[in-house]
C-alpha atoms as a PDB file:
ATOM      1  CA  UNK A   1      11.361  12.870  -2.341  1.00  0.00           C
ATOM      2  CA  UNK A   2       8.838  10.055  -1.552  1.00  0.00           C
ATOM      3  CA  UNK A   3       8.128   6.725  -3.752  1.00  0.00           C
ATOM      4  CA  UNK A   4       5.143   5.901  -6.121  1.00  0.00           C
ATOM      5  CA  UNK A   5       2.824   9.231  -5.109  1.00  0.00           C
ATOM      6  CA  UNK A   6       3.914  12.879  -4.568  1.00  0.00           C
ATOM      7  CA  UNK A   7       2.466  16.654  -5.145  1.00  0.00           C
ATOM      8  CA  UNK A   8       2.324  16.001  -8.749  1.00  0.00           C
ATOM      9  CA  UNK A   9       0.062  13.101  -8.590  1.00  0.00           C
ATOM     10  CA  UNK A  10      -3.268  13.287 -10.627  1.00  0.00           C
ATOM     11  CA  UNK A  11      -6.159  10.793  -9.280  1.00  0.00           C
ATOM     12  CA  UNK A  12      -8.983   9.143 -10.975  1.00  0.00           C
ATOM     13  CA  UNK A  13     -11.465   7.562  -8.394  1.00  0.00           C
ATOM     14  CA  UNK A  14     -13.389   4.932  -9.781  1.00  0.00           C
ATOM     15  CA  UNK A  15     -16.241   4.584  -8.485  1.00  0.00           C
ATOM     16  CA  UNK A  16     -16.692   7.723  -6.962  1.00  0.00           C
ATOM     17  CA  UNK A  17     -20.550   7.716  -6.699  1.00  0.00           C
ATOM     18  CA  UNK A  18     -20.443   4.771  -4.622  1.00  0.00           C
ATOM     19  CA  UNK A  19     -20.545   5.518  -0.858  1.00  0.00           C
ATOM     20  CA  UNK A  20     -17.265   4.626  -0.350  1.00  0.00           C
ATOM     21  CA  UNK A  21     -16.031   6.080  -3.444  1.00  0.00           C
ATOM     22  CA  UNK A  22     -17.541   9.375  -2.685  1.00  0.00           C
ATOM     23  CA  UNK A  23     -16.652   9.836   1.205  1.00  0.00           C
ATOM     24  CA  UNK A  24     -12.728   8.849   0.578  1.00  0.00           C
ATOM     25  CA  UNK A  25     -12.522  10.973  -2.419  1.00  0.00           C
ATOM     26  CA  UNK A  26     -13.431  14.049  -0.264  1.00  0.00           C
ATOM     27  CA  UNK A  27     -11.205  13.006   2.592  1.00  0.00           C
ATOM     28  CA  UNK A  28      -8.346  12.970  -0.171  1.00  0.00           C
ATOM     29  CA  UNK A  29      -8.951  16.049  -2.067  1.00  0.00           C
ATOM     30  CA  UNK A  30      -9.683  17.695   1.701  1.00  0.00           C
ATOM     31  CA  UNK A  31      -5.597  15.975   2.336  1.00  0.00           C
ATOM     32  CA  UNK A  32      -4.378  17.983  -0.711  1.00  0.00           C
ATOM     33  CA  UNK A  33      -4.153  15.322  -3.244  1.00  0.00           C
ATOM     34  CA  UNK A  34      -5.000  16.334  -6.643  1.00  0.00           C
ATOM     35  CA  UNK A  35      -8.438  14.554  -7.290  1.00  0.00           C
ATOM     36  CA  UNK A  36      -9.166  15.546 -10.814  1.00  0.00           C
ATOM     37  CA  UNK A  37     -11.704  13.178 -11.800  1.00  0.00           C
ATOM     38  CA  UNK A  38     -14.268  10.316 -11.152  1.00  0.00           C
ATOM     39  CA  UNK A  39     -15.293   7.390 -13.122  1.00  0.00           C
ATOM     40  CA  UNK A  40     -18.748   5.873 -12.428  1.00  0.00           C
ATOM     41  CA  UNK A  41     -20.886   4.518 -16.119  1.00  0.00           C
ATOM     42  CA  UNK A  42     -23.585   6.290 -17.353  1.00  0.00           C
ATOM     43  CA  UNK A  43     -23.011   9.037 -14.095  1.00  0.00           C
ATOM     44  CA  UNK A  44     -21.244  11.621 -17.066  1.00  0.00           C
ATOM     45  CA  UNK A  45     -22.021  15.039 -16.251  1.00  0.00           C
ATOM     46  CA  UNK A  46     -22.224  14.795 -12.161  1.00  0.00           C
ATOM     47  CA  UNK A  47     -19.866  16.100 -10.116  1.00  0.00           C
ATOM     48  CA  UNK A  48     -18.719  15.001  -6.297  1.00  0.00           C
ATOM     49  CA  UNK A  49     -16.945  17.195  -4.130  1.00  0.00           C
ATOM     50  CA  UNK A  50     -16.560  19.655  -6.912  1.00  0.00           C
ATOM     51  CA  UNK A  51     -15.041  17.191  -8.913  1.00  0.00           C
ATOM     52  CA  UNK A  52     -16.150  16.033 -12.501  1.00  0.00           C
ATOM     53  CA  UNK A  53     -17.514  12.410 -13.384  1.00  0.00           C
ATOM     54  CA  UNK A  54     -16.499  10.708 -16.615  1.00  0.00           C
ATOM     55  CA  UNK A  55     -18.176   7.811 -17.678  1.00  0.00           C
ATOM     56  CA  UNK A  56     -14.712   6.053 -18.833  1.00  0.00           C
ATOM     57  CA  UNK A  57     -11.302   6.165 -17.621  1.00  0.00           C
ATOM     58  CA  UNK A  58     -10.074   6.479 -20.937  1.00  0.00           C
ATOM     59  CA  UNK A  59     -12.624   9.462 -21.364  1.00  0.00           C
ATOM     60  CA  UNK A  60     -11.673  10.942 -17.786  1.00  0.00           C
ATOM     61  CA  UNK A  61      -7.191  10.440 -18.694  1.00  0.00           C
ATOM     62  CA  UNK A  62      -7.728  12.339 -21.880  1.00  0.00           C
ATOM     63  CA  UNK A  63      -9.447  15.570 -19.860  1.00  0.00           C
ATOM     64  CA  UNK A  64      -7.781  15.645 -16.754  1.00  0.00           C
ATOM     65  CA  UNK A  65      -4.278  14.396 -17.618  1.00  0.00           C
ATOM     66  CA  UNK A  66      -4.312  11.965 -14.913  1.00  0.00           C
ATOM     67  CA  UNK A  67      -1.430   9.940 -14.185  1.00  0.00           C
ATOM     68  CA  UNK A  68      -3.305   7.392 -11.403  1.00  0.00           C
ATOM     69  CA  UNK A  69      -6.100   6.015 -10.167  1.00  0.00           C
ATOM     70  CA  UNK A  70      -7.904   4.245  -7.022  1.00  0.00           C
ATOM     71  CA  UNK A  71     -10.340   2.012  -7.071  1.00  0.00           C
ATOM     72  CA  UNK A  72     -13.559   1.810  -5.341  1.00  0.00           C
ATOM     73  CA  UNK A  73     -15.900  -0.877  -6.495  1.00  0.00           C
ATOM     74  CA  UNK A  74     -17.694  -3.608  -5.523  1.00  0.00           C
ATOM     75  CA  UNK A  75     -15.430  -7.102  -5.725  1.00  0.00           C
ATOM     76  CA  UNK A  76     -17.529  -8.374  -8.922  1.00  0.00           C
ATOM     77  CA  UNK A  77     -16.423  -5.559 -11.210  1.00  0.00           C
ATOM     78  CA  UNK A  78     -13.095  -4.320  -9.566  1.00  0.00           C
ATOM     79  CA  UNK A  79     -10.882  -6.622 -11.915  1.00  0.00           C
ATOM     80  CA  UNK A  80     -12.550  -4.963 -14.510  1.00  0.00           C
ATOM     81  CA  UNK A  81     -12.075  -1.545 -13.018  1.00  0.00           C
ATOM     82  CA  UNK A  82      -8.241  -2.671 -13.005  1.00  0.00           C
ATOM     83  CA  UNK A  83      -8.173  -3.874 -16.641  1.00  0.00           C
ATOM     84  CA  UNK A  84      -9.679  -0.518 -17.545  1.00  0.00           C
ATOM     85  CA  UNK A  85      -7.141   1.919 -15.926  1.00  0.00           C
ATOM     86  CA  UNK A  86      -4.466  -0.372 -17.631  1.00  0.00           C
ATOM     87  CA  UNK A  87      -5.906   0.121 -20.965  1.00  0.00           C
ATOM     88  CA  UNK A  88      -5.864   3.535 -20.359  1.00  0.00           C
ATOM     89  CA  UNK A  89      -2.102   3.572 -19.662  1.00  0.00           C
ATOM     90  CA  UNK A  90      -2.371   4.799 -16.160  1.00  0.00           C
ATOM     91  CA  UNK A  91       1.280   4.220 -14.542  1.00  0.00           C
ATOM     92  CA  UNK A  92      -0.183   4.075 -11.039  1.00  0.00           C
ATOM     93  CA  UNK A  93      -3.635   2.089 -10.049  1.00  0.00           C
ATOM     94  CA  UNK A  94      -4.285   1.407  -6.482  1.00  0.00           C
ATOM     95  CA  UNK A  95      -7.164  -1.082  -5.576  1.00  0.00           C
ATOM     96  CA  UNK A  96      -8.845  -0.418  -2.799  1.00  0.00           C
ATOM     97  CA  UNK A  97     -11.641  -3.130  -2.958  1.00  0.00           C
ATOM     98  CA  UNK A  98     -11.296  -6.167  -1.097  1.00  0.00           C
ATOM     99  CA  UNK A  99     -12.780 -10.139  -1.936  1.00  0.00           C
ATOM    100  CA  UNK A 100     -11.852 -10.001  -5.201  1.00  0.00           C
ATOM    101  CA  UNK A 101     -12.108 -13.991  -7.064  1.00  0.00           C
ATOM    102  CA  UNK A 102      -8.177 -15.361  -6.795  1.00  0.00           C
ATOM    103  CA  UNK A 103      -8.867 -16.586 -10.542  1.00  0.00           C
ATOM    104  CA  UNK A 104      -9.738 -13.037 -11.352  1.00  0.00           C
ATOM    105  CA  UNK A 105      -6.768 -11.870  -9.808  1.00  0.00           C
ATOM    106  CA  UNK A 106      -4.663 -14.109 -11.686  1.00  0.00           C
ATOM    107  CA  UNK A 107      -5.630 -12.873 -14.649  1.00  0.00           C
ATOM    108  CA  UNK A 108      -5.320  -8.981 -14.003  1.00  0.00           C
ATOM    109  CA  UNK A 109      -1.815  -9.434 -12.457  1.00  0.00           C
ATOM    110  CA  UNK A 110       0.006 -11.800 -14.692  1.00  0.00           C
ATOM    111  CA  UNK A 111      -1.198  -9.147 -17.262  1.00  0.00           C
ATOM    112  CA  UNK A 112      -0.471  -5.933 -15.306  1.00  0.00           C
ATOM    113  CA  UNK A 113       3.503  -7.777 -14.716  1.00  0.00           C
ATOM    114  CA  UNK A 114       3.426  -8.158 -18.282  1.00  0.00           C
ATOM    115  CA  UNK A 115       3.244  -4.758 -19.008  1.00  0.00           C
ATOM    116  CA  UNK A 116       5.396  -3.302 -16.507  1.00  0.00           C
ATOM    117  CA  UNK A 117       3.838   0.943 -17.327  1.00  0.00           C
ATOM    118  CA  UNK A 118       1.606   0.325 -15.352  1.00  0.00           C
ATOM    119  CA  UNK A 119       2.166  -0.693 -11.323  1.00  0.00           C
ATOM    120  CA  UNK A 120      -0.908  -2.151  -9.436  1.00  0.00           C
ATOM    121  CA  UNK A 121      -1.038  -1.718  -5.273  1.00  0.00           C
ATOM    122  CA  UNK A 122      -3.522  -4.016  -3.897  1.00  0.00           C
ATOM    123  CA  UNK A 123      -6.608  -5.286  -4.043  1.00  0.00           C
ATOM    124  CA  UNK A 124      -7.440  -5.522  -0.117  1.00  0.00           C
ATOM    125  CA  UNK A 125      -5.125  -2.813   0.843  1.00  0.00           C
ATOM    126  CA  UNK A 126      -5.223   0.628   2.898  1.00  0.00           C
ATOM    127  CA  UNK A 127      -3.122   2.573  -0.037  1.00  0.00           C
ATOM    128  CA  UNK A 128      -0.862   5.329   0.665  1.00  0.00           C
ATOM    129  CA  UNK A 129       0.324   8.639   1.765  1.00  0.00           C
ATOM    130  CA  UNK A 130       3.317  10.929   1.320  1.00  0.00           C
ATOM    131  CA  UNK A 131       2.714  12.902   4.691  1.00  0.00           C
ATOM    132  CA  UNK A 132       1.938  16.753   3.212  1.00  0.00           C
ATOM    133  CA  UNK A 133       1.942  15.904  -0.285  1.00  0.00           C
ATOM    134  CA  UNK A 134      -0.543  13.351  -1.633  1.00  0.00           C
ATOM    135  CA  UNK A 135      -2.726   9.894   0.083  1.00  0.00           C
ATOM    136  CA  UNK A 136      -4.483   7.667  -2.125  1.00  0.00           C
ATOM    137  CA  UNK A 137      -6.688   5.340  -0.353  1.00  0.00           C
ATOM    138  CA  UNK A 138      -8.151   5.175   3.233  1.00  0.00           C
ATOM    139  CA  UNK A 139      -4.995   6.030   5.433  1.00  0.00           C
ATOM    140  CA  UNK A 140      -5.694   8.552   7.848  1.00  0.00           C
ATOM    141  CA  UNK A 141      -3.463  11.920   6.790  1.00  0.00           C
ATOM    142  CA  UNK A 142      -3.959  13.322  10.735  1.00  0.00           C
ATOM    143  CA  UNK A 143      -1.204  10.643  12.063  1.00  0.00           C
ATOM    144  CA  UNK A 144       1.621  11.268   9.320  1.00  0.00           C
ATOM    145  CA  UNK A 145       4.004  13.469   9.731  1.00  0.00           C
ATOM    146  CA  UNK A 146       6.500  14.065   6.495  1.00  0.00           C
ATOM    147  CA  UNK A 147      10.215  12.782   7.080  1.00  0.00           C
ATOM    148  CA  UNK A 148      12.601  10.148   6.165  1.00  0.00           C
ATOM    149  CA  UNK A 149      10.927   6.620   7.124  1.00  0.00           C
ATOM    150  CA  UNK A 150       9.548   4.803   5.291  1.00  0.00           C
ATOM    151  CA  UNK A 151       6.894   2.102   6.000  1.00  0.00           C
ATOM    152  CA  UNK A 152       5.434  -0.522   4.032  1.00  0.00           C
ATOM    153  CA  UNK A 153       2.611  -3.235   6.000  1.00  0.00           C
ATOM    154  CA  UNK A 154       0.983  -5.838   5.020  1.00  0.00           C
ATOM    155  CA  UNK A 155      -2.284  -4.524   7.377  1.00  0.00           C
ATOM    156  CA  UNK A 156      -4.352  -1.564   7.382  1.00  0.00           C
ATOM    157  CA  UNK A 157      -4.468  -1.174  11.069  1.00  0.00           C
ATOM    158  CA  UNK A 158      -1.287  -2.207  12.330  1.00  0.00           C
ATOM    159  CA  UNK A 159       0.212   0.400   9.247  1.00  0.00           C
ATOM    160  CA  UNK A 160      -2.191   3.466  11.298  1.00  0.00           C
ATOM    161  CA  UNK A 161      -0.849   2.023  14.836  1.00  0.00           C
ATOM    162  CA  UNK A 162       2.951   2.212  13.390  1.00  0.00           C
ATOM    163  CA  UNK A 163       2.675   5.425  11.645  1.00  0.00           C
ATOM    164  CA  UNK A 164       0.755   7.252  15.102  1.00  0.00           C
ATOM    165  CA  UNK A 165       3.893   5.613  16.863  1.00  0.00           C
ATOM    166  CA  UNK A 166       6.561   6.857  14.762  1.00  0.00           C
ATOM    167  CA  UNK A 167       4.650  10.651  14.702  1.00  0.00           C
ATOM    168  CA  UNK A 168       3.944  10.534  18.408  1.00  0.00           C
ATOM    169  CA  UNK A 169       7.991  10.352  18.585  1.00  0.00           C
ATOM    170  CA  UNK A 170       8.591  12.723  16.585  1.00  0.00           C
ATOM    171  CA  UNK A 171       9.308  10.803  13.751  1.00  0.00           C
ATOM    172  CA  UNK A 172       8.562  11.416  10.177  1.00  0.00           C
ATOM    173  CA  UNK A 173       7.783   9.441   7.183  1.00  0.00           C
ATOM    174  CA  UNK A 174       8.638   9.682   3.719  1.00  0.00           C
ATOM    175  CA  UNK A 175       6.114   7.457   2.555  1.00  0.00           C
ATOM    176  CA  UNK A 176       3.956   4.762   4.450  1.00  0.00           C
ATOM    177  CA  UNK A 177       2.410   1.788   2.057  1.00  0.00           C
ATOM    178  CA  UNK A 178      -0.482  -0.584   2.320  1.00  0.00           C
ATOM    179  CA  UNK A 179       0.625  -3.772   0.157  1.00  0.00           C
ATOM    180  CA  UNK A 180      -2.850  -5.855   1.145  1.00  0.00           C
ATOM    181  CA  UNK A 181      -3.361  -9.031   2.335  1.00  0.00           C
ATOM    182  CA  UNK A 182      -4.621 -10.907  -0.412  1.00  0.00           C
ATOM    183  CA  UNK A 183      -2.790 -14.136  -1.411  1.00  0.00           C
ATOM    184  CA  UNK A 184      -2.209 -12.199  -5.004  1.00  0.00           C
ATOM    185  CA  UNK A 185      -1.492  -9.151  -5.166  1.00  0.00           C
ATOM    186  CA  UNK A 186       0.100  -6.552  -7.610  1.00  0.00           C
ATOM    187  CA  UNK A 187       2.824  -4.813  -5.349  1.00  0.00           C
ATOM    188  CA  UNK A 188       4.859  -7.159  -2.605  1.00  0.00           C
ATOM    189  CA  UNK A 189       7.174  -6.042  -0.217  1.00  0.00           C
ATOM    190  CA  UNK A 190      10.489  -6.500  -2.507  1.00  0.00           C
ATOM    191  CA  UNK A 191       8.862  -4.622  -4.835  1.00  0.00           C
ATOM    192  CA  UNK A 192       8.567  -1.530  -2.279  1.00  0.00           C
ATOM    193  CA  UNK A 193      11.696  -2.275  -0.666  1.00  0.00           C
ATOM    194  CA  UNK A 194      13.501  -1.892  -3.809  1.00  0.00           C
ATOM    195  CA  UNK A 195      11.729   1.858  -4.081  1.00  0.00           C
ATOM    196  CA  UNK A 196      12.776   2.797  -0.531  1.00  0.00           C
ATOM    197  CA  UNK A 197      16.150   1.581  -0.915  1.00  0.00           C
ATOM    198  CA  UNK A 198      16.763   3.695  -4.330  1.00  0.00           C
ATOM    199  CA  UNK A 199      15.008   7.075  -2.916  1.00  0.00           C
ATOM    200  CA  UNK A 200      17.368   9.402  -1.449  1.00  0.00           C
ATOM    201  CA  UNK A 201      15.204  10.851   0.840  1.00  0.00           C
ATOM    202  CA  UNK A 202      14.492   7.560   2.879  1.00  0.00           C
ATOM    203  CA  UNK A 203      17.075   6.624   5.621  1.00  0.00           C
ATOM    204  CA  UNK A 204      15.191   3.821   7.358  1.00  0.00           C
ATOM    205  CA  UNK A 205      12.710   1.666   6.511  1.00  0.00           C
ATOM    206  CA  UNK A 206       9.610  -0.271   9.050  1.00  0.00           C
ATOM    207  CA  UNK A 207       8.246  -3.078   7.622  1.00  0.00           C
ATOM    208  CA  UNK A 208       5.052  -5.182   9.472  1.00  0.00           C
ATOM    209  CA  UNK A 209       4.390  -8.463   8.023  1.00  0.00           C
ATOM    210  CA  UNK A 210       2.232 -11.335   9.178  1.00  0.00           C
ATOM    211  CA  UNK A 211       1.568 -15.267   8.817  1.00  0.00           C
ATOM    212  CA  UNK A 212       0.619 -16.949   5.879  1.00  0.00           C
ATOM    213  CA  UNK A 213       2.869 -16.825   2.041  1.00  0.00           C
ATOM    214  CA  UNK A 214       6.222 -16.685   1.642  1.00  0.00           C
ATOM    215  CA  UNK A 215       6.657 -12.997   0.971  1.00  0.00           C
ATOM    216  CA  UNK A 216       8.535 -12.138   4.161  1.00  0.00           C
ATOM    217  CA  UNK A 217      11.007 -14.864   3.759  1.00  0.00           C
ATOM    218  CA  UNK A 218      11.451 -13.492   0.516  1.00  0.00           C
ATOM    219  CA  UNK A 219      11.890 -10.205   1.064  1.00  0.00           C
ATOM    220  CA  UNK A 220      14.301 -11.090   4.366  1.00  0.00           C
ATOM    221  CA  UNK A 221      16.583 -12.815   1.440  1.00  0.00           C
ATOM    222  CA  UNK A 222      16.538  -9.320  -0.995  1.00  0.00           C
ATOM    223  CA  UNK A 223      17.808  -7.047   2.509  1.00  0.00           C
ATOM    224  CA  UNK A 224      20.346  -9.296   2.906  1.00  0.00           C
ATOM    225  CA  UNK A 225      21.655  -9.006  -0.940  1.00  0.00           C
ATOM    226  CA  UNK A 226      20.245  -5.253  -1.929  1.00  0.00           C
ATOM    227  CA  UNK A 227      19.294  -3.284   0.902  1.00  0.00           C
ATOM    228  CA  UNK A 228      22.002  -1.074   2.881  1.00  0.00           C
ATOM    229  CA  UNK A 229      19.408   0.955   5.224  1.00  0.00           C
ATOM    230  CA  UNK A 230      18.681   0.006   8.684  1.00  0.00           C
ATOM    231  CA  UNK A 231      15.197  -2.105   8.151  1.00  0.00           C
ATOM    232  CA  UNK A 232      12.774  -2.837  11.377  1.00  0.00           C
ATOM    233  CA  UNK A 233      10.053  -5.405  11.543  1.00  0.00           C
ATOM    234  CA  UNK A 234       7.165  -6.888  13.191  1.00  0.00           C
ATOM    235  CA  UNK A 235       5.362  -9.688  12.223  1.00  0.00           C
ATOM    236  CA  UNK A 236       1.724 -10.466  13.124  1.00  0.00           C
ATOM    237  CA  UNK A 237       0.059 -13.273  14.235  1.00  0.00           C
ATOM    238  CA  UNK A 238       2.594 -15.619  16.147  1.00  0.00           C
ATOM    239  CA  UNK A 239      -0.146 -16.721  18.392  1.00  0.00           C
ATOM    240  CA  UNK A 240      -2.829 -18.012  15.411  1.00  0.00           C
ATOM    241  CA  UNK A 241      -3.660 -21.533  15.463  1.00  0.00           C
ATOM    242  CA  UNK A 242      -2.112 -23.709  12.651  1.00  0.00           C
ATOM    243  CA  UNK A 243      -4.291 -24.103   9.818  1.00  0.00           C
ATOM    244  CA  UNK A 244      -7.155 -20.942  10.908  1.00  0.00           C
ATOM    245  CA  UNK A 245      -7.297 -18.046   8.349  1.00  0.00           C
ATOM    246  CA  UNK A 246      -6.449 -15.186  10.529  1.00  0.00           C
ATOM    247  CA  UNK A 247      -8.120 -11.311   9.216  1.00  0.00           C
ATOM    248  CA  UNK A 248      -6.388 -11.855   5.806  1.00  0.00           C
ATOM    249  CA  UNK A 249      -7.025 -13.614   3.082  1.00  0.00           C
ATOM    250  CA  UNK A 250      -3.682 -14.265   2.399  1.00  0.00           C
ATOM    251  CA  UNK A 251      -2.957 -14.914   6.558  1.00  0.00           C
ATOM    252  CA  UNK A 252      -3.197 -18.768   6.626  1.00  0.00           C
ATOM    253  CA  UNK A 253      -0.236 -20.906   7.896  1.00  0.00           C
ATOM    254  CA  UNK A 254       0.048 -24.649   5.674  1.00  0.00           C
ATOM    255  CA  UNK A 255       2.188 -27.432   5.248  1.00  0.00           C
ATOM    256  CA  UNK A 256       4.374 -25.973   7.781  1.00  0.00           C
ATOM    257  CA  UNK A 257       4.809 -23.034   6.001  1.00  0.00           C
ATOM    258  CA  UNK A 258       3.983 -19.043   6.719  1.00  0.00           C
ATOM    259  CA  UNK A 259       4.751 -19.183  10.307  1.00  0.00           C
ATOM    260  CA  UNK A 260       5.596 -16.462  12.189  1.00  0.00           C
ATOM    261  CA  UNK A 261       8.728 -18.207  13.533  1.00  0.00           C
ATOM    262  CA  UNK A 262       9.960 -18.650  10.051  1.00  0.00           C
ATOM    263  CA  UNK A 263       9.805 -15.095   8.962  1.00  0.00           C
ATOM    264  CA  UNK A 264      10.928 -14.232  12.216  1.00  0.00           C
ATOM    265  CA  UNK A 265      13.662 -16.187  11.820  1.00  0.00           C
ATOM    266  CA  UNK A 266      14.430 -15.362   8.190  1.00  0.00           C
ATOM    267  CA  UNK A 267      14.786 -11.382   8.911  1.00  0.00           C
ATOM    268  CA  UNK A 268      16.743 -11.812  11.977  1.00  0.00           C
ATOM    269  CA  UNK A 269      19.413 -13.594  10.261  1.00  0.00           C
ATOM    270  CA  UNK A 270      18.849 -10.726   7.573  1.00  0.00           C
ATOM    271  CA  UNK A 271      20.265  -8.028   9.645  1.00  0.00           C
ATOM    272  CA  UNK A 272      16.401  -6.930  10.623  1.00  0.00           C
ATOM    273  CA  UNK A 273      16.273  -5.743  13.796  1.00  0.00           C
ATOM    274  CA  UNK A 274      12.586  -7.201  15.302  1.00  0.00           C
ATOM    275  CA  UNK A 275      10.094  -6.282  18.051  1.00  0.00           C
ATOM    276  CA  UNK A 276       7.303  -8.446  19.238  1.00  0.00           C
ATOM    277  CA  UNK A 277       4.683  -4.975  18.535  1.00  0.00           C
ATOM    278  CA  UNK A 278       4.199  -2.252  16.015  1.00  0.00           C
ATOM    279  CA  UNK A 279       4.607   0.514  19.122  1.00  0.00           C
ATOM    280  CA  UNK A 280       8.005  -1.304  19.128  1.00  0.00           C
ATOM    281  CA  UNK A 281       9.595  -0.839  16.550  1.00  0.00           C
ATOM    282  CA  UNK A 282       8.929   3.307  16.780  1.00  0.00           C
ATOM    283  CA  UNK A 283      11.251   2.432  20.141  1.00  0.00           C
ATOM    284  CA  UNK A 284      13.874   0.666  17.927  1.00  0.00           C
ATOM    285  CA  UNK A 285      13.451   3.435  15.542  1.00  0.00           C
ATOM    286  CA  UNK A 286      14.062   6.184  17.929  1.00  0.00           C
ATOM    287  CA  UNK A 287      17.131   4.534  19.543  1.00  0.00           C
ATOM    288  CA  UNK A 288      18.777   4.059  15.961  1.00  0.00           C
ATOM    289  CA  UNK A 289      18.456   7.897  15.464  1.00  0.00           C
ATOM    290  CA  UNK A 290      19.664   8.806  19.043  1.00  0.00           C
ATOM    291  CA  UNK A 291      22.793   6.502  18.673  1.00  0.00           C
ATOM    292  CA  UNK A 292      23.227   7.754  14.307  1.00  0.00           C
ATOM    293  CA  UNK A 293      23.445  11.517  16.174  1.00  0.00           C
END
């Protein structure tokens, strides 16, 4: 079992005549996920990697029977992009694109929450992958291996340094998620810890967070209430200088707030069990196994 993408997942790429677009499509379909169409206007007719261009989303659902989508498009016209696969009813849209305008963002996710068919991962985010059944985004597929841990990050490179850890120990994963960075986005950590703690076939759960927003605090308070699996964390950025965006949009400490400490603080007294790097918590990982057998 895995959470939000599996075997039977049928992508739309949107934008998939866009460099980008065209090279990650390939390097997903190449993965084994089911790739059944791509969405660029007026590009009808084309096809990319063997795989058929629509010149709607709509257009592209009704043929293909696609169930998600990712999105590749430039920051001006990925809210759009968004609005579109929701009109289309897609249950699953990941958005790949990063920069997108915070009032734009508003917008798309107070509607998207609104609706709640449809569930939005990102914008500014790596995606996902169900090691040996499906990946939807940019996440490397050659450091995965399938098990029972799942991960969910905040970044796009600490997630590939985690996952390589955990695999490098021998350690599988059921399904390994890129929230994003932004300061709004459509899936937060809750949201995926929530998933995690319901699937059956997840034991253990990573998490990497970093400064800025409250969404670590927030999630330390739902483990303490709802979740019953082990959980492991790191969070980035403890030695950022107060007030200086750090990588992320959404990676800004403020009126005291967002610090490292805090969340720190807030998962310890959560039951989280914390290392000070990503390699570390495979270690904490593998000594929770060795003591469970």
């Amino acid at each position: 079992m895995s959470i939000l993408i599996n075997k039977d997942t049928r992508l739309i790429v949107q934008g998939i005549t866009g460099r980008d677009g065209s090279f990650h499509a390939g390097q997903m379909k190449e993965y084994g996920t089911q790739v059944v169409a791509g969405v660029t206007p007026g590009k009808k007719g084309q096809e990319i990697h063997g795989i058929p261009v629509f010149d709607s989303v709509k257009e592209a659902t009704r043929a293909t029977k696609a169930n998600a989508s990712v999105i590749y498009v430039p920051p001006a016209f990925a809210a759009d992009a968004i609005l579109e696969a929701y009109a289309a009813k897609l249950k699953f849209v990941t958005c790949i694109t990063e920069g997108l305008p915070i009032a734009d963002m508003i917008r798309v996710r107070q509607l998207v929450k609104n609706n709640k068919k449809t569930r939005l991962l990102g914008p500014n985010c790596p995606g996902l992958i169900t090691p040996g059944e499906s990946k939807v985004g940019i996440m490397p597929g050659s450091i995965c291996l399938p098990g029972r841990v799942g991960v969910v990050s905040r970044s796009g490179t600490l997630t590939y340094e985690l996952v390589n850890a955990l695999t490098q120990k021998g350690i599988g994963q059921s399904t390994c998620v890129g929230i994003g960075g932004d300061p709004i986005i459509g899936t937060r950590f809750v949201d995926v810890l929530k998933l995690f703690e319901e699937d059956s076939e997840t034991d253990m759960i990573c998490m990497v967070g970093e400064i800025g927003g409250s969404d670590e605090e927030i999630a330390a308070e739902f483990i303490k209430k709802k979740v019953s699996k082990p959980v492991f964390s790191f969070i980035a950025g403890a030695s950022a200088p107060k007030g200086k965006r750090m990588g992320h949009a959404g990676a800004i400490i403020s009126g005291g707030k967002g610090t490292a400490e805090s969340k720190i603080t807030a998962l310890k007294e959560a039951g989280v069990k914390m290392s000070d790097t990503p390699f570390g918590i495979a270690d904490l990982v593998a000594e929770a196994l060795a003591a469970k057998v």
